[in-house]
Protein backbone atom coordinates (compact mmCIF):
# COMPACT_ATOMS: atom_id res chain seq x y z
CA UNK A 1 25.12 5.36 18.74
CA UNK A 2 22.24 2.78 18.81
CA UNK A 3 21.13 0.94 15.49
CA UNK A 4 18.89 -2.09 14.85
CA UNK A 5 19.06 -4.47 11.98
CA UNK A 6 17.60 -7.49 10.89
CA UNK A 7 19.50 -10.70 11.22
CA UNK A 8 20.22 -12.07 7.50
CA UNK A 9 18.73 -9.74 5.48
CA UNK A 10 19.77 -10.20 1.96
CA UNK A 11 20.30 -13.55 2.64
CA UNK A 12 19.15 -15.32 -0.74
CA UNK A 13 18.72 -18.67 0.60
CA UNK A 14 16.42 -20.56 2.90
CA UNK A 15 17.58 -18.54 5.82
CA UNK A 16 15.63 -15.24 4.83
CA UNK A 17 12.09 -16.66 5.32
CA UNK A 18 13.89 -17.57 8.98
CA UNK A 19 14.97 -14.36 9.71
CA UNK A 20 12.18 -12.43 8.26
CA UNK A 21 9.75 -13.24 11.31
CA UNK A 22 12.16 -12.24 13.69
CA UNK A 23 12.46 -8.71 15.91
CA UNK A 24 15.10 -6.26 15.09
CA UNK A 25 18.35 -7.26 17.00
CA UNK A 26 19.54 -3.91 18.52
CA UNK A 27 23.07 -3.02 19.17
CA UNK A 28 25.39 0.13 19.63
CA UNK A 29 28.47 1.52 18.63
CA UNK A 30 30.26 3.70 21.41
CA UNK A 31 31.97 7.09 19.66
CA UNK A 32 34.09 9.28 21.48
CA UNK A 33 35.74 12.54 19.23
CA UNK A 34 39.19 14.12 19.98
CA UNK A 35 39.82 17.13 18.07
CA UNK A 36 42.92 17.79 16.05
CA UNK A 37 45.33 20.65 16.89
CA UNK A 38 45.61 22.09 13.07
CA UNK A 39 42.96 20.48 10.77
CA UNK A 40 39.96 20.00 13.14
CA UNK A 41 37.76 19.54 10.41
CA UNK A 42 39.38 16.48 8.93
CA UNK A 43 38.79 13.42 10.64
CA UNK A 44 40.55 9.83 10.94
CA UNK A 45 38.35 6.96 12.18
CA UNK A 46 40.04 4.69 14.55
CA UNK A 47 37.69 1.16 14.73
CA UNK A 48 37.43 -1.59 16.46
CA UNK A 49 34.95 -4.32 16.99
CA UNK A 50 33.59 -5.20 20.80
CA UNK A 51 31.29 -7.95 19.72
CA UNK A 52 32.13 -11.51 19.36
CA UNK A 53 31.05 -15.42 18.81
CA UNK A 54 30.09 -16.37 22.25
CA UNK A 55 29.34 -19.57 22.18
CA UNK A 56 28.43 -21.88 19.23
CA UNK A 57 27.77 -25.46 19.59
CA UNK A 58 28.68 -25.62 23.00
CA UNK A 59 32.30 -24.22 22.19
CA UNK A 60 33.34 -20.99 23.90
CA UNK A 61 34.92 -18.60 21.76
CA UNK A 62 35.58 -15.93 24.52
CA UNK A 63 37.04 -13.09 22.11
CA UNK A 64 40.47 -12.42 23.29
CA UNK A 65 41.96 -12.13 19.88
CA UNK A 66 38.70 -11.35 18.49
CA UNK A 67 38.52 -8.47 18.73
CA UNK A 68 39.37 -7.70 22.66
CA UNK A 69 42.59 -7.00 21.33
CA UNK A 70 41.40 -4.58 18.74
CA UNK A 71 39.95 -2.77 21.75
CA UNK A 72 42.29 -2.69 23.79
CA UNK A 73 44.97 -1.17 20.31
CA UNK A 74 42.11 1.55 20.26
CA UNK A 75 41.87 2.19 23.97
CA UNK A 76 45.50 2.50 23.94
CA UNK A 77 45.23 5.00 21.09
CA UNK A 78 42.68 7.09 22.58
CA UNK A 79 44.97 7.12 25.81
CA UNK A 80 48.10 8.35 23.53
CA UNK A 81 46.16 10.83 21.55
CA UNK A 82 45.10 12.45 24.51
CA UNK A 83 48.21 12.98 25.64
CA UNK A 84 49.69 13.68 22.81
CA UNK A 85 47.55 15.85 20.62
CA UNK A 86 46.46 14.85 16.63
CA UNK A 87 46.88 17.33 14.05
CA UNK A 88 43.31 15.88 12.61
CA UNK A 89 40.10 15.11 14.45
CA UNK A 90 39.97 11.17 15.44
CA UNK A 91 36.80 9.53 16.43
CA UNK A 92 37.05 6.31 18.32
CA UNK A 93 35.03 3.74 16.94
CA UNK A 94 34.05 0.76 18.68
CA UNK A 95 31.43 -1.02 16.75
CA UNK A 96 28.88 -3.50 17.65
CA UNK A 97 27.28 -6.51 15.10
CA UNK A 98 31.28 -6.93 13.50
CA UNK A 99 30.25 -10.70 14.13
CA UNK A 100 26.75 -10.02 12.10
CA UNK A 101 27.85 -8.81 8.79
CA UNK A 102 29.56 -5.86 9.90
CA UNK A 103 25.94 -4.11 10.69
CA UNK A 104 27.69 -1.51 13.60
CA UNK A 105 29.97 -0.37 10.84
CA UNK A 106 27.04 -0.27 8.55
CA UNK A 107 25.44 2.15 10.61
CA UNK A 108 28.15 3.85 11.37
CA UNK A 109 28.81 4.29 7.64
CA UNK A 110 24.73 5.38 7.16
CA UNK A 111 24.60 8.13 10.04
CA UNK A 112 28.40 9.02 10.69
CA UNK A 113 28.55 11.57 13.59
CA UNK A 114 30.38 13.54 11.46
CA UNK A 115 29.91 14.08 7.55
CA UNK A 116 31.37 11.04 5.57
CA UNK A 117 33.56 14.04 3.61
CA UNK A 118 35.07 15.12 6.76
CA UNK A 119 36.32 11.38 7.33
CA UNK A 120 40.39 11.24 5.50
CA UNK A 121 40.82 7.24 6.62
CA UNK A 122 39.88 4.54 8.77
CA UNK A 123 42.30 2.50 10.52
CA UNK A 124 40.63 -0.43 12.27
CA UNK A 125 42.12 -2.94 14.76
CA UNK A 126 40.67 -6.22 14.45
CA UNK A 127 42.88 -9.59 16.07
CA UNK A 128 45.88 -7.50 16.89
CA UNK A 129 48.72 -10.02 17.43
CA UNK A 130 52.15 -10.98 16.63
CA UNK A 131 53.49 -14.19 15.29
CA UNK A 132 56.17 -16.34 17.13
CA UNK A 133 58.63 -15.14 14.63
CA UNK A 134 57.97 -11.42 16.07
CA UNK A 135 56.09 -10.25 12.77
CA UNK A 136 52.85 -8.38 12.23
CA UNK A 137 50.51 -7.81 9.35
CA UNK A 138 49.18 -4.51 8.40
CA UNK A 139 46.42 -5.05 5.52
CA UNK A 140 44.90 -2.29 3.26
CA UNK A 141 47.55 -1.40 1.00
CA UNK A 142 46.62 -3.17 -1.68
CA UNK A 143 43.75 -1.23 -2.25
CA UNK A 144 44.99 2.07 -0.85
CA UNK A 145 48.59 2.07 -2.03
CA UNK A 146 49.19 5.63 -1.29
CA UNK A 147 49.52 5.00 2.59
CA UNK A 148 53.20 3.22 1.98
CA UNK A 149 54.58 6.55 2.29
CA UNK A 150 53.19 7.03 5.64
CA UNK A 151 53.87 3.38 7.24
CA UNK A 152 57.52 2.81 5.35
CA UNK A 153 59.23 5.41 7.80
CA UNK A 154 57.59 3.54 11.25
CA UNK A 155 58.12 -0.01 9.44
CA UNK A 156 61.70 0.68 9.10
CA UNK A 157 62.38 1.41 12.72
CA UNK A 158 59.76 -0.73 14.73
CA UNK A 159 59.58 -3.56 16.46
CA UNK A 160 57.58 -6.56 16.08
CA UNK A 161 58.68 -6.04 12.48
CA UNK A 162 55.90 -4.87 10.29
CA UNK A 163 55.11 -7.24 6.69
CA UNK A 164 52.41 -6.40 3.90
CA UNK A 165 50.27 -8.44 2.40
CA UNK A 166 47.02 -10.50 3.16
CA UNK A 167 44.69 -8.45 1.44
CA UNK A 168 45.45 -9.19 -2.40
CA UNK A 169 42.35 -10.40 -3.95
């Protein structure tokens, strides 16, 4: 799924006269679809991010926990799913310009490849890891509270052990 944007548009501050000469920068967001075995038509988007920093003021940020290990918790996904088929459609999401403002999302969001009512969720890996202490984050309740229900069962039995929190405003 190719897109192009314009580097800091909307940018309400010196910068946009910068960026307003400039080309489009062009990215593109690789989608593949595996259909579900009793609600095809309803679809969960599994995300990721492939882009990242590079290098900024001579200092290498090579992307290893951002976000190669969001890619490789969707790969992973992809390969499970496969093997083990959804009840709902999932579409594997792995978006370019994350590092940008989010602009592979964005145009994800503006042309989905299927309609945006089809679309139940999003689940999106972005710098997968545990702590030494063997705990992980999972983020999003706070603003979709409703999906306790589904993660209370797995948190109760997994391991690294599974905390909420970090997305209160």
């Amino acid at each position: 799924q190719p897109f192009a944007f314009t580097p800091g548009r909307g940018v309400r501050f010196w910068r946009s006269a910068f960026w307003g000469g400039h080309p489009p920068v062009h990215g593109v967001n690789v989608v593949g679809r595996l259909d579900g075995s009793v609600e095809p038509g309803k679809c969960v988007v599994v995300s990721a991010h492939y882009d990242h920093l590079g290098i900024r003021d001579g200092v290498v940020y090579p992307g290893a926990d951002d976000n190669a290990s969001g890619v490789a918790a969707l790969l992973a996904a992809a390969a499970w799913f496969r093997a083990h088929p959804p009840r709902h459609c999932l579409l594997f999401a792995a978006f370019d310009g994350e590092e940008k403002g989010l602009q592979g999302a964005k145009a994800f969001a503006a042309h989905p490849t299927v309609p945006m009512r089809d679309i139940v969720a999003n689940v999106n890996f972005d710098m997968l890891s545990r702590n030494p202490a063997g705990e992980i984050f999972v983020s999003g309740l706070y603003a979709n509270p409703q999906l306790k229900a589904l993660l209370d069962p797995l948190r109760a039995v997994a391991a690294p052990t599974i905390l909420y929190g970090h997305d209160h405003p």
